[in-house]
Protein backbone atom coordinates (compact mmCIF):
# COMPACT_ATOMS: atom_id res chain seq x y z
CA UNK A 1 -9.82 25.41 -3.58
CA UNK A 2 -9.53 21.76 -4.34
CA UNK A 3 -10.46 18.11 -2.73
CA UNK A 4 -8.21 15.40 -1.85
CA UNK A 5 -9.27 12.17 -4.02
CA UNK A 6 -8.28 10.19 -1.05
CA UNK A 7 -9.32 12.01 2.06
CA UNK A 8 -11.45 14.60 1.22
CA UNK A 9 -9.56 17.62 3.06
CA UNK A 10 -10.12 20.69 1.17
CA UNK A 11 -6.76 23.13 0.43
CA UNK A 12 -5.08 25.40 -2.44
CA UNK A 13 -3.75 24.03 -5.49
CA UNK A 14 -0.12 23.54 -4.33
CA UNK A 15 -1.02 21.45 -1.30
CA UNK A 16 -1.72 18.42 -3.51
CA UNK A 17 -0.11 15.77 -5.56
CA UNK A 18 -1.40 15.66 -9.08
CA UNK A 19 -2.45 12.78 -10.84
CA UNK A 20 -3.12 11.98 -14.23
CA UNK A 21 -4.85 8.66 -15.40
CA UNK A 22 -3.07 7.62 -18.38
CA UNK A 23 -3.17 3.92 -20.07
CA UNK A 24 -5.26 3.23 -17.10
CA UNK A 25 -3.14 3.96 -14.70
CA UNK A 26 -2.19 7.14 -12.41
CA UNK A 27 1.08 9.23 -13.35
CA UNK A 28 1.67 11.47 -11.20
CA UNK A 29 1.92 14.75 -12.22
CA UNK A 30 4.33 16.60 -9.90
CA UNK A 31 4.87 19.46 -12.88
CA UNK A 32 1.36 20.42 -13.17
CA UNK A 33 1.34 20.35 -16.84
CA UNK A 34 -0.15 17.32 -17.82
CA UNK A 35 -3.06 17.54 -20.23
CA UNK A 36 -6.62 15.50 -18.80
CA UNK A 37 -8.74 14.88 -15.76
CA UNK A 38 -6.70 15.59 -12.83
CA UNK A 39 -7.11 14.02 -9.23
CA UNK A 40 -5.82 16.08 -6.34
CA UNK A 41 -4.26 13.55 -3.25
CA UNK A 42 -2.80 15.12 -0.27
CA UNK A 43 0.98 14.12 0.21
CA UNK A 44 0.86 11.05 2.31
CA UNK A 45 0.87 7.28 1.94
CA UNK A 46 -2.57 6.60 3.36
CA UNK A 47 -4.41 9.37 1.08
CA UNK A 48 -1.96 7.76 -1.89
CA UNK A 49 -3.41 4.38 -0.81
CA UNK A 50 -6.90 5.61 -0.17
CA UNK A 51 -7.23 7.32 -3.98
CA UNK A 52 -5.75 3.88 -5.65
CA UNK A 53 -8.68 1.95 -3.27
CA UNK A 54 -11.35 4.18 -4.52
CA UNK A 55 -10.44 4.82 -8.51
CA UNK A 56 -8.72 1.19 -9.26
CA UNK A 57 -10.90 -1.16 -7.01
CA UNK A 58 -8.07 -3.69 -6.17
CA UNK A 59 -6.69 -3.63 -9.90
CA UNK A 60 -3.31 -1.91 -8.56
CA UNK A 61 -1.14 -1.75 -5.82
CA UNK A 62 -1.04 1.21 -3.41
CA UNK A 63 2.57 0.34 -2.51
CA UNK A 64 3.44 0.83 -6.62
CA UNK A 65 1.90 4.20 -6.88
CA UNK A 66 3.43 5.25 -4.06
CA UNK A 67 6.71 4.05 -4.71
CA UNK A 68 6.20 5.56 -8.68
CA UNK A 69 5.29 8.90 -7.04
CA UNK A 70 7.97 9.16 -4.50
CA UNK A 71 10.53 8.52 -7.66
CA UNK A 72 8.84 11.00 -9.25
CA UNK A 73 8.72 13.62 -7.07
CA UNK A 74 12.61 13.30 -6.51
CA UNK A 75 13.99 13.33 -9.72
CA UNK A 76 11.52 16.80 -9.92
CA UNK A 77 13.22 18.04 -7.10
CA UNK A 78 16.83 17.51 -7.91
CA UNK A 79 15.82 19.20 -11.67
CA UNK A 80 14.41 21.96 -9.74
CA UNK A 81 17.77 22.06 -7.67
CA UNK A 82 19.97 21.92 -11.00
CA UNK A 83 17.90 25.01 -12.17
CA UNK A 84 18.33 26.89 -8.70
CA UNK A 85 22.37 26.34 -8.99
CA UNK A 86 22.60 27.93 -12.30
CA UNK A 87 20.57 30.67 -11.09
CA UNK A 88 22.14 31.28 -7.57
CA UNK A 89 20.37 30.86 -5.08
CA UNK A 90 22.36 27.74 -3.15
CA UNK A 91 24.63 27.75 -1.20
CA UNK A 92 27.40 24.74 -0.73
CA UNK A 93 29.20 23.11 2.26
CA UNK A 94 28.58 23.03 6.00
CA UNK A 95 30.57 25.92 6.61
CA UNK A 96 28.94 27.97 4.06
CA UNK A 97 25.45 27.22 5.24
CA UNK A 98 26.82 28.02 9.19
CA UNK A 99 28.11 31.95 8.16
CA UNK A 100 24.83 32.31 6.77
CA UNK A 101 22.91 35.40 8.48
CA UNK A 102 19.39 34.32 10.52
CA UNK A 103 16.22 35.34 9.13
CA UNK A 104 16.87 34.09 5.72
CA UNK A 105 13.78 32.09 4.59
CA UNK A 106 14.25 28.37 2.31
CA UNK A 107 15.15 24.61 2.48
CA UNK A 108 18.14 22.64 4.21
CA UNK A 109 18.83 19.74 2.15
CA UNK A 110 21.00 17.40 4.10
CA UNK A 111 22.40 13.99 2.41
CA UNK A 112 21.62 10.55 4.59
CA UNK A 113 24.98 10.16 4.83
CA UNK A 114 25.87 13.60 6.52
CA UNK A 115 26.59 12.17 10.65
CA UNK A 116 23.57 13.00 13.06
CA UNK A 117 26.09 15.35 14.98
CA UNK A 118 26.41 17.38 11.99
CA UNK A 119 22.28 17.58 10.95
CA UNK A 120 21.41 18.82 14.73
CA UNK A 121 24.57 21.13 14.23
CA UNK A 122 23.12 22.60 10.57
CA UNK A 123 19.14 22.62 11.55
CA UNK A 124 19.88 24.78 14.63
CA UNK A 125 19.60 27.77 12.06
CA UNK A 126 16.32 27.58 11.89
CA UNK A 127 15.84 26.68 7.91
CA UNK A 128 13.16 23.63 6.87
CA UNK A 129 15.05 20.58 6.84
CA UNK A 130 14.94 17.91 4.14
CA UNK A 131 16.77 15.09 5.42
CA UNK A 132 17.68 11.73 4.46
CA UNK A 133 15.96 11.30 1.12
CA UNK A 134 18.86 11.87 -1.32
CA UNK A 135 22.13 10.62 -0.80
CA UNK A 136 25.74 13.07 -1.47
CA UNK A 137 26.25 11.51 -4.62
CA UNK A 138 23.02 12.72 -5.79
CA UNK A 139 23.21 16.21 -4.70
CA UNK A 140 26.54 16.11 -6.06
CA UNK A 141 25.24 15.45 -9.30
CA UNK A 142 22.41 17.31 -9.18
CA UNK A 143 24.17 20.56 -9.75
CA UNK A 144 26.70 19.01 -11.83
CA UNK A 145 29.76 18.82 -9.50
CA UNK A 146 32.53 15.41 -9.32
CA UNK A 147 32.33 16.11 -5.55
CA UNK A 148 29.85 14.53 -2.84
CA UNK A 149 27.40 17.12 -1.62
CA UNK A 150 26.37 16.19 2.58
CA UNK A 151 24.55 19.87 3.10
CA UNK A 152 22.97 22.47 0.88
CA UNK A 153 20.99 25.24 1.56
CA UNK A 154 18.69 26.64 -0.80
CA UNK A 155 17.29 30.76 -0.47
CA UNK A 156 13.25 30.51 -1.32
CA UNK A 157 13.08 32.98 -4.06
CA UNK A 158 12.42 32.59 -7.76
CA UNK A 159 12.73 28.33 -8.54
CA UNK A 160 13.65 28.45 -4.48
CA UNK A 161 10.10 28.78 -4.04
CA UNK A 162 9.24 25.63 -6.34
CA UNK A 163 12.16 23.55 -5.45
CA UNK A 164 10.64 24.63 -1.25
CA UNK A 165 7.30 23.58 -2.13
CA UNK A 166 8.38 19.96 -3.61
CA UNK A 167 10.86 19.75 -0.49
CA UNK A 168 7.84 19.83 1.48
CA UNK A 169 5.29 17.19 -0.01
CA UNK A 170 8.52 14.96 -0.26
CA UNK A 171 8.81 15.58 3.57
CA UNK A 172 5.28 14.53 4.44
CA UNK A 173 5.31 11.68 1.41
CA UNK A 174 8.25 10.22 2.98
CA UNK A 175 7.39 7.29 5.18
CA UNK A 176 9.83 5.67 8.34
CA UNK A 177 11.08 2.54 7.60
C-alpha cells in the first residue's frame, strides 16, 4: 500500500507515478527501477502540481514536471509497444481490430489523426481506448513499420499487461486542451 505525495489517497504500487529526486530535481520514474527515495503521485496534473508545491516550495514549475513526465511516460509506452510487436500480441489495421472476437481483454490505441467516425466505429468493441496522444507516424514507428499506423489493438497478456497499465496513467495524466 502506498501514499500519493500530492494528495494523500492511499492505493497499490502500480496506481502511482514514480519519482526520483535527482540533481535536485524530480525524474520521473515510469520503469520502476530507479535507485533512491521514491515519491508515489497519483496520475493527474493537480496531484503532479500538488507534489512539486510541497517538495520544491516555488523553486520549479508544475507545468515542467508535468510536461517532463507526460514525455516520459510516452516514449515508455511506445518501447513497451515495440516489445509487444515482436512478441505478438498486436494486432494492425481497422479491419483487423473489427474481426476480432468479443471478450478479449487489452488496450485500443487509436492515432489523433484516425476521423471521429472511425474511433466511435473501433471503441464499440468494448476494448480501453487510448486516444489522441500519439500520432500514426509514431505508432508507425513504434513497431518499426514505413507505414502510418491510425488503430492498434493490443491483447493484455505478458508486456500487454505493462504496456495496459502505462495506457492507463497516460489516460488520466492527459489533460484537455
Amino acid at each position: 500500500m502506498r501514499t500519493c505525495s500530492g494528495c494523500r489517497k492511499k492505493g497499490e504500487n502500480e496506481e502511482f507515478i514514480r519519482f526520483v529526486i535527482h540533481e535536485g530535481k524530480p525524474l520521473p520514474d515510469v520503469a520502476r527501477k530507479l535507485p533512491g527515495r521514491g515519491f508515489n503521485v497519483c496520475p493527474s496534473y493537480d496531484c503532479i502540481k500538488r507534489f512539486v508545491k510541497k517538495q520544491f516550495k516555488g523553486r520549479l514549475n508544475p507545468e515542467d514536471v508535468y510536461s517532463e513526465t507526460f514525455n516520459a511516460l510516452k516514449n515508455y509506452f511506445l518501447h513497451l509497444l515495440s516489445l509487444c510487436h515482436k512478441t505478438g500480441v498486436t494486432v494492425i489495421g481497422q479491419d483487423n481490430i473489427k474481426k476480432l472476437k468479443d471478450g478479449r481483454e487489452g488496450i485500443l490505441i487509436l492515432s489523433s489523426d484516425l476521423s471521429p467516425k472511425t474511433k466511435e466505429n473501433l471503441k464499440k468493441k468494448g476494448f480501453f481506448p487510448l486516444e489522441d496522444v500519439f500520432s500514426s507516424e509514431e505508432l508507425g514507428g513504434a513497431i518499426r513499420k514505413e507505414t502510418r499506423i491510425g488503430a492498434l489493438f493490443v491483447e493484455k497478456v505478458g508486456l500487454g499487461r505493462k504496456l495496459y497499465e502505462v495506457g492507463r496513467k497516460l489516460k488520466s495524466l492527459r489533460r484537455e486542451d
